[in-house]
Protein backbone atom coordinates (compact mmCIF):
# COMPACT_ATOMS: atom_id res chain seq x y z
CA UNK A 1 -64.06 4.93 -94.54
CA UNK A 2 -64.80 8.18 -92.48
CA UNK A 3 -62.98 5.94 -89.50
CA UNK A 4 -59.55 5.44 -91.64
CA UNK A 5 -59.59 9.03 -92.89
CA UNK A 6 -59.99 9.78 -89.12
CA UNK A 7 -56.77 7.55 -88.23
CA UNK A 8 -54.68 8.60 -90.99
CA UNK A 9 -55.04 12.34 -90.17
CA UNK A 10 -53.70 11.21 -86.57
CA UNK A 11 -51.02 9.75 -88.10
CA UNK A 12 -50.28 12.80 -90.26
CA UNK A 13 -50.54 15.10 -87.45
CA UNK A 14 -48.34 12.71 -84.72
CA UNK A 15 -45.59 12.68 -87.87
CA UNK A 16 -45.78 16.49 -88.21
CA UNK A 17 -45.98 17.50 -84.21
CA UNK A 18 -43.50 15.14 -82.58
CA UNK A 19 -43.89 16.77 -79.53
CA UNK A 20 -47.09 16.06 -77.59
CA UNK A 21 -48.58 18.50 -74.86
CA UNK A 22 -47.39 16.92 -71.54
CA UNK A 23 -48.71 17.39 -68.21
CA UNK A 24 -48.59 14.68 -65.36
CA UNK A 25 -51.05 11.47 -65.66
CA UNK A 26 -51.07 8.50 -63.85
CA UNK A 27 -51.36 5.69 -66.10
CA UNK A 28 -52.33 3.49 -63.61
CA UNK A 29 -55.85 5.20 -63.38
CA UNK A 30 -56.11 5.86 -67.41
CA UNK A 31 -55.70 1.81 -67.89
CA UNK A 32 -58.44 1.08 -64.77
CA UNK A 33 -61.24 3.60 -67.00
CA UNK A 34 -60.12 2.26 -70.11
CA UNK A 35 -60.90 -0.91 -68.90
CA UNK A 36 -64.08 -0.53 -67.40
CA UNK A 37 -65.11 1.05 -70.59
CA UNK A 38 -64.10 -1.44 -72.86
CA UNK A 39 -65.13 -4.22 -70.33
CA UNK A 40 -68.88 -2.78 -70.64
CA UNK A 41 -68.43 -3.21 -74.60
CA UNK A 42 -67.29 -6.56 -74.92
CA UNK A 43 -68.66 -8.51 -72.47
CA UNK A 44 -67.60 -12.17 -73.91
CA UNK A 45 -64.11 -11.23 -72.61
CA UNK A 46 -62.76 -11.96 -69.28
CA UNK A 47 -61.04 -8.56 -67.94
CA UNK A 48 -58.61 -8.21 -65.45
CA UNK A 49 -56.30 -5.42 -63.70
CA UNK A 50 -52.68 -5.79 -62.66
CA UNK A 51 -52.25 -2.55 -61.42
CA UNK A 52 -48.84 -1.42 -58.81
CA UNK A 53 -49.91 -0.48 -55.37
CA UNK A 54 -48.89 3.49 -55.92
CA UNK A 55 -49.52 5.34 -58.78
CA UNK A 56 -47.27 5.42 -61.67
CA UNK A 57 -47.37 8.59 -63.19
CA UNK A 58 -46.36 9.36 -66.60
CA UNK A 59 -45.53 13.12 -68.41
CA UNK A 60 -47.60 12.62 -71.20
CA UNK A 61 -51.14 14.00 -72.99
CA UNK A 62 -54.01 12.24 -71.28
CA UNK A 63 -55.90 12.05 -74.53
CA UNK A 64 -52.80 10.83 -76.75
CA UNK A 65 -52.10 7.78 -73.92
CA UNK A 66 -55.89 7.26 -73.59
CA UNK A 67 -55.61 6.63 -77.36
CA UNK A 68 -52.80 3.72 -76.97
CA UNK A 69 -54.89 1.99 -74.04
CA UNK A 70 -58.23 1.82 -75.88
CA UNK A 71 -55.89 1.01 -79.14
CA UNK A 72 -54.95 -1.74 -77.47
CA UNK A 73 -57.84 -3.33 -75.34
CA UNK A 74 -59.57 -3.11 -78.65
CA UNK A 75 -57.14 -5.18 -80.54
CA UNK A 76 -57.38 -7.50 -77.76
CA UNK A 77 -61.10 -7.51 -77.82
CA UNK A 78 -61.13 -7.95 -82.18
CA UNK A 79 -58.68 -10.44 -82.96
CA UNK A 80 -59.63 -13.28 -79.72
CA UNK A 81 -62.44 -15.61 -79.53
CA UNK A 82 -65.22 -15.08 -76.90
CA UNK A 83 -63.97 -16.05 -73.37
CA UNK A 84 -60.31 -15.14 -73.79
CA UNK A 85 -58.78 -13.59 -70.90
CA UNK A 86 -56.86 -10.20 -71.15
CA UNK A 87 -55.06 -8.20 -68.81
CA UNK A 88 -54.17 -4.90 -68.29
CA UNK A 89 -51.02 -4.13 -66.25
CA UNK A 90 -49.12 -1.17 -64.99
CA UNK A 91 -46.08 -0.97 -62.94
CA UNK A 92 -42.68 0.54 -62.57
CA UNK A 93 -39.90 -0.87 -63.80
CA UNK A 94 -37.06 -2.48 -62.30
CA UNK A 95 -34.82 0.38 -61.89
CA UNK A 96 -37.78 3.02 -61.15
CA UNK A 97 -36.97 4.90 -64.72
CA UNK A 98 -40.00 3.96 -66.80
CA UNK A 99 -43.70 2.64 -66.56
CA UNK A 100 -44.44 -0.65 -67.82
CA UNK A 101 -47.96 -0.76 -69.22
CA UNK A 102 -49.06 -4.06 -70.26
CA UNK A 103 -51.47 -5.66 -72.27
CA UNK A 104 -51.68 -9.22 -72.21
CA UNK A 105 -54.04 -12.21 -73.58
CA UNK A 106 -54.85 -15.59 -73.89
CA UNK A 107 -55.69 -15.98 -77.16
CA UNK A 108 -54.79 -18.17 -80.06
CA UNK A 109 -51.36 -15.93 -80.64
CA UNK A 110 -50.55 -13.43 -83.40
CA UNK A 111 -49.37 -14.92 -86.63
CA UNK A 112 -45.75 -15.38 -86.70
CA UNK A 113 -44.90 -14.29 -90.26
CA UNK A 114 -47.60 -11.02 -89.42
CA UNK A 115 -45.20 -9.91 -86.32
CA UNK A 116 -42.48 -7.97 -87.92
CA UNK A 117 -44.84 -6.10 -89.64
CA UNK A 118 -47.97 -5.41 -86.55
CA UNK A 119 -46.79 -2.09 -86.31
CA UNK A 120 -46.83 -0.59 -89.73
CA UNK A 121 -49.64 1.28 -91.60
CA UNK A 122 -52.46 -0.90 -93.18
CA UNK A 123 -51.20 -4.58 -91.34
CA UNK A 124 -54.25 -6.58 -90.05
CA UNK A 125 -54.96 -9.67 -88.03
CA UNK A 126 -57.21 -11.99 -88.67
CA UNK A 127 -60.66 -9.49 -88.87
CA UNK A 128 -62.84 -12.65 -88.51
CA UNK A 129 -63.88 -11.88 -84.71
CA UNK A 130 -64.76 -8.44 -85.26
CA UNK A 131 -68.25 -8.46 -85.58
CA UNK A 132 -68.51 -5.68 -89.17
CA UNK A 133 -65.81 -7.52 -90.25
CA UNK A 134 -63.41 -5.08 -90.64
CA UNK A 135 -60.72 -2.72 -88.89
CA UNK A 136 -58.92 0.09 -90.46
CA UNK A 137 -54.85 -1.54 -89.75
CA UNK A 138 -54.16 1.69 -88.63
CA UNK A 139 -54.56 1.26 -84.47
CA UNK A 140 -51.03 -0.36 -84.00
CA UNK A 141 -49.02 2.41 -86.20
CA UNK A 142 -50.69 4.97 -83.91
CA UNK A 143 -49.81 3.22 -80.89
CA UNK A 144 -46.01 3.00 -82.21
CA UNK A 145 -46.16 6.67 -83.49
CA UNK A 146 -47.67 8.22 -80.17
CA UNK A 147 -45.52 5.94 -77.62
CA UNK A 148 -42.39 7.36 -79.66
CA UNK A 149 -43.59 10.73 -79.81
CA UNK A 150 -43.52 10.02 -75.66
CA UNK A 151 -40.41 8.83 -75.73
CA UNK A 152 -40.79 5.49 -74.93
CA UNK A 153 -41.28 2.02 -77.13
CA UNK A 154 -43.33 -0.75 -77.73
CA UNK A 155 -43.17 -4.67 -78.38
CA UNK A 156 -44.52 -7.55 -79.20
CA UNK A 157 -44.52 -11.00 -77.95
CA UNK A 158 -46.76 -13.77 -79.09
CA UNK A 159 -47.68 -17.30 -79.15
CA UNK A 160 -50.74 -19.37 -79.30
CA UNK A 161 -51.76 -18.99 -75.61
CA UNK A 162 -50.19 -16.06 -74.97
CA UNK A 163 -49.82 -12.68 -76.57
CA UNK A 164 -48.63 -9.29 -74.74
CA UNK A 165 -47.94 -5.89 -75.98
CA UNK A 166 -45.82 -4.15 -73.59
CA UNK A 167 -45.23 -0.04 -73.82
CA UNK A 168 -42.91 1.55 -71.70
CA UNK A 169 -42.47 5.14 -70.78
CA UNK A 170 -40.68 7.15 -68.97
CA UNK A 171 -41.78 8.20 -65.31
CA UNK A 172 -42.38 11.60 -64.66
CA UNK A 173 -40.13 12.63 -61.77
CA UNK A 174 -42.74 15.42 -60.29
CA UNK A 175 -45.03 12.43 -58.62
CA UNK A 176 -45.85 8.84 -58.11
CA UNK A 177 -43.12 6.50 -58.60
CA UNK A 178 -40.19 8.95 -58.78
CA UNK A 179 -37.62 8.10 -61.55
């Protein structure tokens, strides 16, 4: 319960301060220590980097976009079986405008008739992989509301073998990749 009230008072505040405290972060580096963390934690997962050669920095705050990663590497991590493969990737995009953070699995694939809803309050997977049995449907909505409040956007594409969540942000012009 405490972790719900916890979530929802995120929500509140994202919905009531659009605009988050920005300072330059490359997102490159975030993703690598969110993954080691969560790489420590579940250990039945294979975990991978696809990180671009230079960084990829992002105007954003650190601890808002640490938030989204950890969001979703734990999705990743709750709703696949042991052994499923997931990937973190960040990159520029194309035309050098936005980051392209990536998170991509293996899995069995995200119910089809559960996809145009993943993002909104209260929507949850199958919770049969999480070991208490239980998340809060809350981590998606915060991913949505914070990306947005960042100016940038977030999808979903899935099928049995192959499910990625793909954010994308604007680059910050002051260093790294230069928009």
């Amino acid at each position: 319960m405490g972790e719900r009230v916890s979530d929802l008072l995120l929500l509140t505040r994202l919905s009531q301060d659009a605009t988050p405290v920005r300072r330059p972060v490359d997102l490159a580096e975030l993703v690598a220590e969110c993954l080691e963390d969560v790489a420590v934690a579940a250990p039945d997962h294979s975990w991978d980097l696809d990180l671009a050669s230079e960084p990829v920095t992002v105007s954003a705050d650190d601890g808002q976009l640490r938030q989204v990663v950890v969001n979703l590497l734990a999705n990743a991590r709750n709703h696949t079986d042991p052994g499923t493969h997931v990937v973190a990737g960040v990159h520029p995009s194309l035309n050098g405008r936005e980051a392209i953070l990536t998170v991509t699995d293996d899995g069995q694939g995200i119910d089809p008739e559960l996809l145009p809803e993943i993002f909104g309050r209260f929507t949850r997977g199958d919770t049969s992989r999480r070991s208490d049995g239980h998340t809060t449907g809350l981590g998606l909505s915060i991913v949505k509301a914070i990306v947005e409040a960042h100016h940038g956007t977030v999808e979903v594409h899935s099928q049995p073998g192959h499910t990625e969540f793909e954010v994308r942000l604007p680059l910050d012009g002051t260093g790294g990749v230069v928009a």
